[in-house]
Structures are given as C-alpha cells and as structure tokens.
C-alpha atoms as a PDB file:
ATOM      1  CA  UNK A   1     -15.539  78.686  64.893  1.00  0.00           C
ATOM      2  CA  UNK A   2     -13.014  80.367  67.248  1.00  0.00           C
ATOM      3  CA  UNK A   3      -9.709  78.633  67.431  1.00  0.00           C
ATOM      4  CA  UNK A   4      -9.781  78.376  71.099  1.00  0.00           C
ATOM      5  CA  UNK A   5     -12.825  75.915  70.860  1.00  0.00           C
ATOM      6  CA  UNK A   6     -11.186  73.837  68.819  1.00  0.00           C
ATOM      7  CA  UNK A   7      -7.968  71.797  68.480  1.00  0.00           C
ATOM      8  CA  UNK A   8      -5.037  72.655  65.721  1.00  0.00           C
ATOM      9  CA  UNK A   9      -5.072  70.218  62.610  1.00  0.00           C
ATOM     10  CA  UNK A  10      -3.534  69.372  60.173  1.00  0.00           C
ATOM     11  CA  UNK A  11      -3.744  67.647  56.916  1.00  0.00           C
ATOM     12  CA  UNK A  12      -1.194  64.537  56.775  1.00  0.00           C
ATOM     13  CA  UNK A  13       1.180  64.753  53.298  1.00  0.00           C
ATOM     14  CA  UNK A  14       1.506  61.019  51.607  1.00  0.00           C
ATOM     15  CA  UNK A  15      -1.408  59.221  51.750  1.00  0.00           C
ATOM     16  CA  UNK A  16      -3.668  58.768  48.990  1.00  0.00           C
ATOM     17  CA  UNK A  17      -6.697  59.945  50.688  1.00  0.00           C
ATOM     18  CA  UNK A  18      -7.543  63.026  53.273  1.00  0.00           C
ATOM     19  CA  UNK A  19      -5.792  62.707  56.984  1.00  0.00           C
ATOM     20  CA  UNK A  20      -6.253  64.680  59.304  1.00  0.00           C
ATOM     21  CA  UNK A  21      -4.344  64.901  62.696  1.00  0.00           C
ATOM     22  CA  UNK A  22      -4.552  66.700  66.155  1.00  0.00           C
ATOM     23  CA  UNK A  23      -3.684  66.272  69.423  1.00  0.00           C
ATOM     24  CA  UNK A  24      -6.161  66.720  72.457  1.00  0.00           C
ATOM     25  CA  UNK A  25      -4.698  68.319  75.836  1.00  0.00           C
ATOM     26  CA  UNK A  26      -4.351  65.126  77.454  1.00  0.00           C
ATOM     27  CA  UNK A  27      -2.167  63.965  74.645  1.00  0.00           C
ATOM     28  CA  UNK A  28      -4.378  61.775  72.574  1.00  0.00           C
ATOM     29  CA  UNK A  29      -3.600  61.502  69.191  1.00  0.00           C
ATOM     30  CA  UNK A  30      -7.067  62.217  67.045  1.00  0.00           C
ATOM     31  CA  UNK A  31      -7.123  60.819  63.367  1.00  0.00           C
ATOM     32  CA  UNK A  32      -9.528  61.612  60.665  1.00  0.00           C
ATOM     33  CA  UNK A  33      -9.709  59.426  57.628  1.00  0.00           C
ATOM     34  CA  UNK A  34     -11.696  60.421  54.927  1.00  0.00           C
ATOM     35  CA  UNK A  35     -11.278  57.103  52.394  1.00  0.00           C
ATOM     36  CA  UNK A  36     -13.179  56.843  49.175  1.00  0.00           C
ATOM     37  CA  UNK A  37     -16.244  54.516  49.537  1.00  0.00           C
ATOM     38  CA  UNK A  38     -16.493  51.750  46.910  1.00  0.00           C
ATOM     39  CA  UNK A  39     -20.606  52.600  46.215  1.00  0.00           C
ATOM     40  CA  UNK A  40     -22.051  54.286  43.347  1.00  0.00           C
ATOM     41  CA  UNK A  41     -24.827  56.520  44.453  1.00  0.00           C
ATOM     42  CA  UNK A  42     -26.933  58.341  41.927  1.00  0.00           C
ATOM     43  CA  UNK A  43     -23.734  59.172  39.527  1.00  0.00           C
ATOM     44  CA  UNK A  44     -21.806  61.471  42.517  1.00  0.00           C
ATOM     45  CA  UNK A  45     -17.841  61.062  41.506  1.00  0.00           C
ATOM     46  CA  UNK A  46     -16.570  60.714  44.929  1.00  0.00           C
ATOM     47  CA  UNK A  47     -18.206  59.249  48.581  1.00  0.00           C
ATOM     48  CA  UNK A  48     -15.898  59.522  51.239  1.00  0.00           C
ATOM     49  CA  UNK A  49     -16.213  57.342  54.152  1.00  0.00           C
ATOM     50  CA  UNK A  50     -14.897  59.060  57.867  1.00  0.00           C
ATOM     51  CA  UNK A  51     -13.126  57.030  60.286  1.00  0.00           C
ATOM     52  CA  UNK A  52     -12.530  58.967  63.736  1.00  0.00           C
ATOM     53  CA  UNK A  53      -9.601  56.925  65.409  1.00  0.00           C
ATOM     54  CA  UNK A  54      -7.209  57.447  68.892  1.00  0.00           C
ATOM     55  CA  UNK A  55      -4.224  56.078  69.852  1.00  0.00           C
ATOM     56  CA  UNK A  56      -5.168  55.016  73.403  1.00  0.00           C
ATOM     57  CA  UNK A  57      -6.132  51.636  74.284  1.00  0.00           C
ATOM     58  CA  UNK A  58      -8.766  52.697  76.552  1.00  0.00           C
ATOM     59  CA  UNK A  59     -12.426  54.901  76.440  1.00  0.00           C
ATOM     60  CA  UNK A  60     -10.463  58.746  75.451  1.00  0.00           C
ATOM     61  CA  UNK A  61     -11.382  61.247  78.673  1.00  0.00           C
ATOM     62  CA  UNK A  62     -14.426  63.618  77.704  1.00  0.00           C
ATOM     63  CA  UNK A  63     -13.077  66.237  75.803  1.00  0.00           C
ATOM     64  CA  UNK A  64     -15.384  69.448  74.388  1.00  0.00           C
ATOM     65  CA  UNK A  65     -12.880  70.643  71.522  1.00  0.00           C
ATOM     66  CA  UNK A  66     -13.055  66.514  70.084  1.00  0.00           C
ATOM     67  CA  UNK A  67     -16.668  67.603  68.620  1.00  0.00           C
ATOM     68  CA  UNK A  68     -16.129  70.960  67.262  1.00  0.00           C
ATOM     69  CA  UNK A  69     -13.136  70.183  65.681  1.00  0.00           C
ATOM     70  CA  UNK A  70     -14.342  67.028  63.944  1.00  0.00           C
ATOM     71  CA  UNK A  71     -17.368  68.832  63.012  1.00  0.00           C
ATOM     72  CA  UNK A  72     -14.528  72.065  61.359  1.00  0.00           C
ATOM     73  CA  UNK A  73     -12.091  69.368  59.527  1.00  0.00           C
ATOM     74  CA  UNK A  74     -15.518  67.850  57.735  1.00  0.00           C
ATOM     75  CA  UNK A  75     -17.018  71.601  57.047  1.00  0.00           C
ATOM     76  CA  UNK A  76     -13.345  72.568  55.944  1.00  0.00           C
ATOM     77  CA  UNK A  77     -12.908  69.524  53.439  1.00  0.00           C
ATOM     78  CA  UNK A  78     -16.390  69.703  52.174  1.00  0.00           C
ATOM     79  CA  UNK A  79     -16.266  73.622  51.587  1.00  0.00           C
ATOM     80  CA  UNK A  80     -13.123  72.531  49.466  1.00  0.00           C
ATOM     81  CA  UNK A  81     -14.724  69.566  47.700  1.00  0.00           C
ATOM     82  CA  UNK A  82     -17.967  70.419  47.400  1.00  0.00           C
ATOM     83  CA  UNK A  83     -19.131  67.823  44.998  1.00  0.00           C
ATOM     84  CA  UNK A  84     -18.228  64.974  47.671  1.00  0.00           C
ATOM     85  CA  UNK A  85     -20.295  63.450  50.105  1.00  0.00           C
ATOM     86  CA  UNK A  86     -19.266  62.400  53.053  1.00  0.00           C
ATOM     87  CA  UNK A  87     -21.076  59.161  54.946  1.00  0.00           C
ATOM     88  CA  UNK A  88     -20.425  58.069  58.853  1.00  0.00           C
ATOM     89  CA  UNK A  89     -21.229  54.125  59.017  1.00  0.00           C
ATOM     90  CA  UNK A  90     -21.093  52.117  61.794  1.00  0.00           C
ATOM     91  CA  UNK A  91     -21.405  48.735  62.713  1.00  0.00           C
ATOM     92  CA  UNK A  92     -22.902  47.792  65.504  1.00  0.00           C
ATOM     93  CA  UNK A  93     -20.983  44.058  66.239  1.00  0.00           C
ATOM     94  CA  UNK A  94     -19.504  45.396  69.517  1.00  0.00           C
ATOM     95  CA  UNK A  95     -22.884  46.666  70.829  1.00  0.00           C
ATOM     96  CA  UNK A  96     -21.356  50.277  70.594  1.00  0.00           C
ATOM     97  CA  UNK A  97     -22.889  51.311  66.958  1.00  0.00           C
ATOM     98  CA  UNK A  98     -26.158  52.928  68.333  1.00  0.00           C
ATOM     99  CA  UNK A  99     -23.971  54.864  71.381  1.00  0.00           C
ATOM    100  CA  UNK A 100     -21.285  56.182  68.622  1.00  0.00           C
ATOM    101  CA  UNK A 101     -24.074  57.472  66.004  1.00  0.00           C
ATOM    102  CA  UNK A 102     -25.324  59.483  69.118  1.00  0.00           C
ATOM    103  CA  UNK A 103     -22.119  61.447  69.867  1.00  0.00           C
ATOM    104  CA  UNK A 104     -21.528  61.565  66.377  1.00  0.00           C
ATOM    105  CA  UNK A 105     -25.035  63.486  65.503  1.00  0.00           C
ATOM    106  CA  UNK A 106     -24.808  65.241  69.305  1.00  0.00           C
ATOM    107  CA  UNK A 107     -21.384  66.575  67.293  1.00  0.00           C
ATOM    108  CA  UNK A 108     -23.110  67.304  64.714  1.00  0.00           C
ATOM    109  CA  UNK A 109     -25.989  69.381  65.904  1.00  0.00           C
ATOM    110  CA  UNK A 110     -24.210  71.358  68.578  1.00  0.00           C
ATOM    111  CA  UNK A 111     -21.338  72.226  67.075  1.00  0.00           C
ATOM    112  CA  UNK A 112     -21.650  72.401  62.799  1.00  0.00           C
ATOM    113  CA  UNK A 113     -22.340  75.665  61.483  1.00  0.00           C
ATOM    114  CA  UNK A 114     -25.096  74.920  59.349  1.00  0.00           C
ATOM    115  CA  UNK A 115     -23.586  74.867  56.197  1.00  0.00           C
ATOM    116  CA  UNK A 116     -23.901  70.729  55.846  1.00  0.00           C
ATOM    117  CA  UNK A 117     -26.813  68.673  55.991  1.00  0.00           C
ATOM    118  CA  UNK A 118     -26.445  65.026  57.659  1.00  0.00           C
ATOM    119  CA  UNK A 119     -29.084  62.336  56.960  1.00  0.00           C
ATOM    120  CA  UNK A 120     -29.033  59.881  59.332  1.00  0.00           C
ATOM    121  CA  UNK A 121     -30.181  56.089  58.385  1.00  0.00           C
ATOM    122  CA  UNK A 122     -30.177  52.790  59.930  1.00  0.00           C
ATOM    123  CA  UNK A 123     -29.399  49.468  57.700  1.00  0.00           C
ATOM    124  CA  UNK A 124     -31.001  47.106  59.364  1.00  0.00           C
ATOM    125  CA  UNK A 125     -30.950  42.800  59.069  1.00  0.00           C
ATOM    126  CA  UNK A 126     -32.106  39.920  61.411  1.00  0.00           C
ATOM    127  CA  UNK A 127     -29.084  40.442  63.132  1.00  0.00           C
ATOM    128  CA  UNK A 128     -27.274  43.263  63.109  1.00  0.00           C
ATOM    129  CA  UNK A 129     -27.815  47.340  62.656  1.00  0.00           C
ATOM    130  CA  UNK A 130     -25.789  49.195  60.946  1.00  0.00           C
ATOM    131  CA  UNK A 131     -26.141  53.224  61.289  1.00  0.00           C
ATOM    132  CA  UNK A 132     -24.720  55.734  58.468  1.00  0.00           C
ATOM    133  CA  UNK A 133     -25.446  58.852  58.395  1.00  0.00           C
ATOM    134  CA  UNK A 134     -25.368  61.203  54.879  1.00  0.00           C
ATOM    135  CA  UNK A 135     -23.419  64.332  54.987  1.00  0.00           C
ATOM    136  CA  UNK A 136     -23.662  67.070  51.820  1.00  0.00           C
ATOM    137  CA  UNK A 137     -24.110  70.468  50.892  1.00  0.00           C
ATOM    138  CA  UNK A 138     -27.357  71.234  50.093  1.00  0.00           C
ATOM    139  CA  UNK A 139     -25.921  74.357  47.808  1.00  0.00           C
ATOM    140  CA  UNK A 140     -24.619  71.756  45.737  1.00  0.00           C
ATOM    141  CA  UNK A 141     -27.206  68.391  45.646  1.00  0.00           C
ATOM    142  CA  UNK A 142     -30.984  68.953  46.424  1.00  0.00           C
ATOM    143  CA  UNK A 143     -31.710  67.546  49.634  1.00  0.00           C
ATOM    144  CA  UNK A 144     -35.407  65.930  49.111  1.00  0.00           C
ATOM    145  CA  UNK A 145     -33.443  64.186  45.921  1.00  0.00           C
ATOM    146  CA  UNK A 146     -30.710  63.073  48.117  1.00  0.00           C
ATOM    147  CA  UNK A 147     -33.136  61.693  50.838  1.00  0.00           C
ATOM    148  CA  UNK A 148     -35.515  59.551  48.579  1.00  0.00           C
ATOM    149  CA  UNK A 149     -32.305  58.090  46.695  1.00  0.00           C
ATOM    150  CA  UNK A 150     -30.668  57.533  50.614  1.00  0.00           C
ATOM    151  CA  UNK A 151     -33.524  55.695  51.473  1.00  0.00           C
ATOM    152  CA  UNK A 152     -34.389  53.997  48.286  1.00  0.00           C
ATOM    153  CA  UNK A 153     -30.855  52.926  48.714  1.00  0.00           C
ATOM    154  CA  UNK A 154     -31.162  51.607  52.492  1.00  0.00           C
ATOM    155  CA  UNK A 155     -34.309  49.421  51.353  1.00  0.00           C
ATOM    156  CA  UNK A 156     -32.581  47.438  48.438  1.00  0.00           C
ATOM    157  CA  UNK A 157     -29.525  47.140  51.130  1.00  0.00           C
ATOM    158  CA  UNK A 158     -31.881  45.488  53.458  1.00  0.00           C
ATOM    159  CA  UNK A 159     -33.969  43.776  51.097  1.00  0.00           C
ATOM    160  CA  UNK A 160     -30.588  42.097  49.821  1.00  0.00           C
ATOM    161  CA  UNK A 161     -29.853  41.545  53.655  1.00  0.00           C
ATOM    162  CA  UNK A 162     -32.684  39.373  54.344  1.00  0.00           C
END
C-alpha cells in the first residue's frame, strides 16, 4: 500500500505482546493490541485477539488512512507470524457491537490486499450478540477446515450460552 495512504507505525518495545502505535493528522493517538487469546482452537499455538483503541474521550473525526493502516499493521504481523490467527470480537453491551463489526469488515474489504482471509461470526445468547470475526492465511491453514471448526466452535459457545 503506498505510504501516503496510510499512517507511520510503529511497533511499541516492552510489552509482552504486539503494540502498535500511530498518530492520525488530527492528533489522535491510534493503538493496536494484538494479546494472546486464552482459547484452544483445533491445536493452532497462538490466537491473537486485536483491540483498536484512541486516546480521545469522544467519537475520533472520520479519518481514511485509520482503515488502511489497521488493515497494513494486521497484514504486516501476520506475513511475519504466519502460523497465528488473528480474531476481532466484540461485545455488543453498549449497543455499538453490530456498528463496529461493520467498519471493521468495511476496513477489511476495501482496503486489505488479499493476502488474509476474515471469517466473520456472530455468538449469539438470549441476550446479548457477540460478533468475532476470523482472520488467517489461507497459504498456511485450509480455509473450508478453518470455517467448519469456526462454526462448530460458535455452536458449542452458544449451546453453552443458553
């Protein structure tokens, strides 16, 4: 992607797990987390968990480098961990879950360059949703394999739910 559509990053030294930080044009302070998930899924060493975070207090101003350079620190880390997968989950106890899974995947679709797959799911029980979405190289695990185990996964989560 060319640098001018996207912010500089970089990757944060002492923490125990990948951070990435920029800064937008307005000044907003962009974090990436990328923490280990505590879930076994079919045997895979490592699930990381991403956590997009500002520093403001209020709604950020619409920015178009946010997307495309979220989209180039996830293709970046997974091109250099390969074997990882990387899963977007959130709630939805503010109301807000559905209306962040939809930026996130807009994200996603306009601005990834194709070398990642993302699965989205929703985890659903009598009274909340929860959306995740799957994110892998398909060079690495087989996607149809990944997919049946996602949702085989999803179903015991909601069975155990109910």
């Amino acid at each position: 992607m060319p640098s001018n559509k996207i912010y500089q990053y970089q990757l944060a030294e002492g923490v125990d797990y990948p951070l990435f930080l920029f800064i937008s044009s307005t000044q907003i302070t962009y974090t990436v987390r990328l923490n280990s998930f505590p879930y076994k899924f079919m045997g895979i060493p490592i699930i990381r968990k991403i956590s997009v975070s500002v520093n403001c207090k209020q709604l950020p101003p619409l920015d178009p480098k946010v997307g495309p350079t979220i989209c180039q620190i996830l293709e970046e880390y997974t091109a250099n961990h390969p074997d990882e997968l990387l899963t977007y989950v959130c709630d939805d106890l503010d109301g807000k879950g559905h209306q962040r899974r939809i930026k996130f995947l807009r994200w996603y679709e306009h601005h990834s360059n194709g070398s990642l797959l993302a699965l989205p799911q929703e985890i659903k029980s009598e009274d909340q949703t929860i959306y995740t979405c799957l994110i892998f190289d398909p060079k690495v695990y087989n996607e149809q394999h990944i997919q049946t185990a996602y949702e085989e996964e999803i179903s015991l989560l909601e069975t155990v739910k109910e």
